[in-house]
Protein backbone atom coordinates (compact mmCIF):
# COMPACT_ATOMS: atom_id res chain seq x y z
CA UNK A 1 -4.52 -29.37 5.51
CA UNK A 2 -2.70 -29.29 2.24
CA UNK A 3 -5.24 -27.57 0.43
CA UNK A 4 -5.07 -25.02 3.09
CA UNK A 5 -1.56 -24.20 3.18
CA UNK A 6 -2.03 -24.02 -0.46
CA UNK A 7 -4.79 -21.54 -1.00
CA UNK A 8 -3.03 -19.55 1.45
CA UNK A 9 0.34 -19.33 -0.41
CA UNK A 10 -1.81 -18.97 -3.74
CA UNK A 11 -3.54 -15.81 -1.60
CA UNK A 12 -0.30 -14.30 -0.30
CA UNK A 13 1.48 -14.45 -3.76
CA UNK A 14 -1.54 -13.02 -5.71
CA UNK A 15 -1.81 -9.93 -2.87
CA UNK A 16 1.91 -9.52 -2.99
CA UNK A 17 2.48 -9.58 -6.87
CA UNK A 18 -0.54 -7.06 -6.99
CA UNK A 19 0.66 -4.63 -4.59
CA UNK A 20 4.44 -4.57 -5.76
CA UNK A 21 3.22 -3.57 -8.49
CA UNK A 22 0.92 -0.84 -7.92
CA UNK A 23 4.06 0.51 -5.59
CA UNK A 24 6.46 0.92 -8.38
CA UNK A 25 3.95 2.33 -11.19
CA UNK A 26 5.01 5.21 -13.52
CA UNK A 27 2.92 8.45 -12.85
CA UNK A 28 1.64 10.19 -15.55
CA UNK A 29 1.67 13.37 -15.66
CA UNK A 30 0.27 16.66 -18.10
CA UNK A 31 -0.03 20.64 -16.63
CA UNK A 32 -2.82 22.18 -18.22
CA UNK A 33 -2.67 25.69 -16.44
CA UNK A 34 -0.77 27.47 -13.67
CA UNK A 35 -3.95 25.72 -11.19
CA UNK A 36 -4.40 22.26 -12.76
CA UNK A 37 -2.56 19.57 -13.72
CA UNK A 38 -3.94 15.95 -14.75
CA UNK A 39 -1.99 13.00 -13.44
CA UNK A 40 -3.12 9.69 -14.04
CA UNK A 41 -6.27 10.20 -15.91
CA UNK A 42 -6.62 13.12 -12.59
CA UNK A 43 -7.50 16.46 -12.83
CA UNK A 44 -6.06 18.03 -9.88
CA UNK A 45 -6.96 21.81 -8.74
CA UNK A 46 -4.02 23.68 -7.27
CA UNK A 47 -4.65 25.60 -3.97
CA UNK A 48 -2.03 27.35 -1.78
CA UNK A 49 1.42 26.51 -2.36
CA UNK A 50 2.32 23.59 -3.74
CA UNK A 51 -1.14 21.88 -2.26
CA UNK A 52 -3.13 20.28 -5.03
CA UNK A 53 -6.70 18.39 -4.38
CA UNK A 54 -9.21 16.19 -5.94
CA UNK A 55 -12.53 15.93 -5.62
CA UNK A 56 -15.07 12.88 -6.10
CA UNK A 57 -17.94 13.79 -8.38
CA UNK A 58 -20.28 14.08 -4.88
CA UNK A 59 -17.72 16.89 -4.02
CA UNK A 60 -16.38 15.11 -1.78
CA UNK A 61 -12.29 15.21 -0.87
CA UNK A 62 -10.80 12.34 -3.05
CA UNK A 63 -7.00 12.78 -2.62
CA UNK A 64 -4.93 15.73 -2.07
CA UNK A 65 -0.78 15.98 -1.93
CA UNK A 66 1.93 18.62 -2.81
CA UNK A 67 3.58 19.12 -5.90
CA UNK A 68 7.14 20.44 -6.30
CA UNK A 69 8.59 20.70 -9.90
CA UNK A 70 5.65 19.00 -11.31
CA UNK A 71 6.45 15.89 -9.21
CA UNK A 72 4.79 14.38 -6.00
CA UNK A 73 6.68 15.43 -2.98
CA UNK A 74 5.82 14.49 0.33
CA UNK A 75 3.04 12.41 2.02
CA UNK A 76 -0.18 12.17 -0.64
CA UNK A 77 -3.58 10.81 1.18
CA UNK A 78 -6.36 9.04 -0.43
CA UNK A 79 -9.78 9.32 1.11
CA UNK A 80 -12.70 6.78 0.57
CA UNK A 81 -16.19 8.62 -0.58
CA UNK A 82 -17.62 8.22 3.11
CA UNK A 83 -14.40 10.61 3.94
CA UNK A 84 -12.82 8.21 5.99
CA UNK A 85 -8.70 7.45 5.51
CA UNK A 86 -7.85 5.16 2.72
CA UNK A 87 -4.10 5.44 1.45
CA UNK A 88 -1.08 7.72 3.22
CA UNK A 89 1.73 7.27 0.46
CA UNK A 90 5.33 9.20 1.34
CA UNK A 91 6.64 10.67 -1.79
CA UNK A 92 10.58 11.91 -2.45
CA UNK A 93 11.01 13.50 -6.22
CA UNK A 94 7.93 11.73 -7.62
CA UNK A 95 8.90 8.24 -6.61
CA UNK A 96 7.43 6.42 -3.59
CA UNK A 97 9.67 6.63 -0.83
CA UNK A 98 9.16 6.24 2.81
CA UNK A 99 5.77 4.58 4.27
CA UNK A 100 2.93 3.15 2.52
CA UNK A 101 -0.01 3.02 4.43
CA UNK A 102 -3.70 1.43 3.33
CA UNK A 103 -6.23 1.84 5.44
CA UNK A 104 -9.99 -0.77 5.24
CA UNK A 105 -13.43 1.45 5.18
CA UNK A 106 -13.63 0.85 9.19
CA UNK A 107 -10.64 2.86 9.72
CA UNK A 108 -8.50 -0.14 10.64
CA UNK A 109 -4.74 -0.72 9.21
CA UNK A 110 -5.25 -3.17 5.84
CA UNK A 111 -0.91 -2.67 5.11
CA UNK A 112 1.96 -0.99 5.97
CA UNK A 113 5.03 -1.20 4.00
CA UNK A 114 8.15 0.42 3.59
CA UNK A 115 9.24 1.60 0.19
CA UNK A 116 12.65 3.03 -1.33
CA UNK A 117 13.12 4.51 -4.92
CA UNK A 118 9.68 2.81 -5.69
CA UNK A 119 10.36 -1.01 -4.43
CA UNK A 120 8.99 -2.61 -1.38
CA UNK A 121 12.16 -2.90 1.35
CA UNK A 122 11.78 -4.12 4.64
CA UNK A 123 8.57 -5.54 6.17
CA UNK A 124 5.53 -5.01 4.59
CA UNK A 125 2.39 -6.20 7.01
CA UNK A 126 -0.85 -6.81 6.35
CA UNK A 127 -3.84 -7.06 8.53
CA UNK A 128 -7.77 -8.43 8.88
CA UNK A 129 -10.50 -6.06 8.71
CA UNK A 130 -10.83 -6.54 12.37
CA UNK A 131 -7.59 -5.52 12.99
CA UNK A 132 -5.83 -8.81 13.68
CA UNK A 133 -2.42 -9.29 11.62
CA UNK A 134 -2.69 -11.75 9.06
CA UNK A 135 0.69 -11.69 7.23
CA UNK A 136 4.11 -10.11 7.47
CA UNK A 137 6.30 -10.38 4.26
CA UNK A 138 9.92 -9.36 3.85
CA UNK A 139 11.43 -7.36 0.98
CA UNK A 140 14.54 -6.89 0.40
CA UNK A 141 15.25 -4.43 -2.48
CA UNK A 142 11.70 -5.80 -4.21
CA UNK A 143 12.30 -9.26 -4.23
CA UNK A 144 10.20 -11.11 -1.62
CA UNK A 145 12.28 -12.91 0.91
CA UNK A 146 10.44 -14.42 3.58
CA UNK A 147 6.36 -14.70 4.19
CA UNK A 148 4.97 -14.96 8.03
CA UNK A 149 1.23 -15.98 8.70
CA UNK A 150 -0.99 -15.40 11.73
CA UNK A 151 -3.91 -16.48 12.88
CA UNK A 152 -5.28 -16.03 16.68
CA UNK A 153 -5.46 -19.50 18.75
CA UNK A 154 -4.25 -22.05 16.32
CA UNK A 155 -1.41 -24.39 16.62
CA UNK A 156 -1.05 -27.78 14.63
CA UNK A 157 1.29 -30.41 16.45
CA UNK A 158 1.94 -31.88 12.94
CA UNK A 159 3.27 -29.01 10.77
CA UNK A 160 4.64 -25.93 12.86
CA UNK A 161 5.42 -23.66 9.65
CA UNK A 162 2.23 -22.35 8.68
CA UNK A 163 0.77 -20.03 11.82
CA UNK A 164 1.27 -18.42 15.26
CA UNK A 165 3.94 -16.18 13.37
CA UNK A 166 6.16 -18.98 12.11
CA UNK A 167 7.70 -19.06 8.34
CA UNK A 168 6.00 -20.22 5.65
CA UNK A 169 8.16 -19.62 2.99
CA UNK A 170 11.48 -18.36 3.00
CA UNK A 171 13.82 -18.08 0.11
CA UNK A 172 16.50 -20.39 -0.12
């Protein structure tokens, strides 16, 4: 039992460090025309407006978003290659701000988090690929303040903080 509750902390620190970070990366960012831009490594075609998309080398719709004063503005959505959903980001001014969403390849929710100014605040949950919740964590300002694991039908009479919802680490 303690190796379990161990690999499973060891799992929800390694997910959490991982996608903190990839929610407060810097964006880089290079205009090469009026109609493209490159962010990232990206080149990005412009289309009406402030719309800009790009395209998989199949052709295929890879991510598309608006740009306002050279900066992201607005909700940006990443597509897997079969087309189906994979990221919904919220953008204010360049910075991630609002809802982060990740989607698996079946379509079901993988996270949902809430970010300000670029930092995880609030709850940020995370499911199974067959849609079951696995994990909620708490974030207050970026710093991780409480982790709550899930799993369907399982109760242990000898240690009540590891499933079924309850706390299995909190910050002291």
């Amino acid at each position: 039992m303690k190796q379990m509750k161990l690999t499973i902390m060891i799992f929800m620190s390694l997910t959490i460090v991982g996608c903190q970070s990839s929610s407060s990366q810097s964006i880089a960012f290079k205009r090469l025309s009026e109609n493209k831009v490159i962010i990232n490594g990206d080149t990005l075609n412009k289309l009406e407006g402030n719309q800009y998309q790009k395209y998989f080398d199949s052709g295929k719709l890879e991510y598309e978003g608006k740009l306002i004063n050279d900066k992201k503005e607005g909700r940006w959505i990443t597509y897997y290659e079969n087309g189906s959903l994979c990221k919904e980001i919220d953008y204010s001014n360049g910075q991630q701000n609002g809802k982060f969403i990740w989607y698996f390849t079946n379509g079901n929710k993988q996270e949902e988090a809430d970010v300000v100014n670029g930092i995880k605040h609030g709850e940020d949950k995370y499911w199974n690929n067959d849609g079951t919740l696995n994990s909620i964590t708490t974030f207050e300002n970026g710093e991780q303040i409480e982790i709550r694991a899930y799993k369907p039908n399982y109760i242990n009479t000898t240690d009540t903080t590891i499933y079924n919802g309850d706390v299995i680490w909190k910050k002291e």
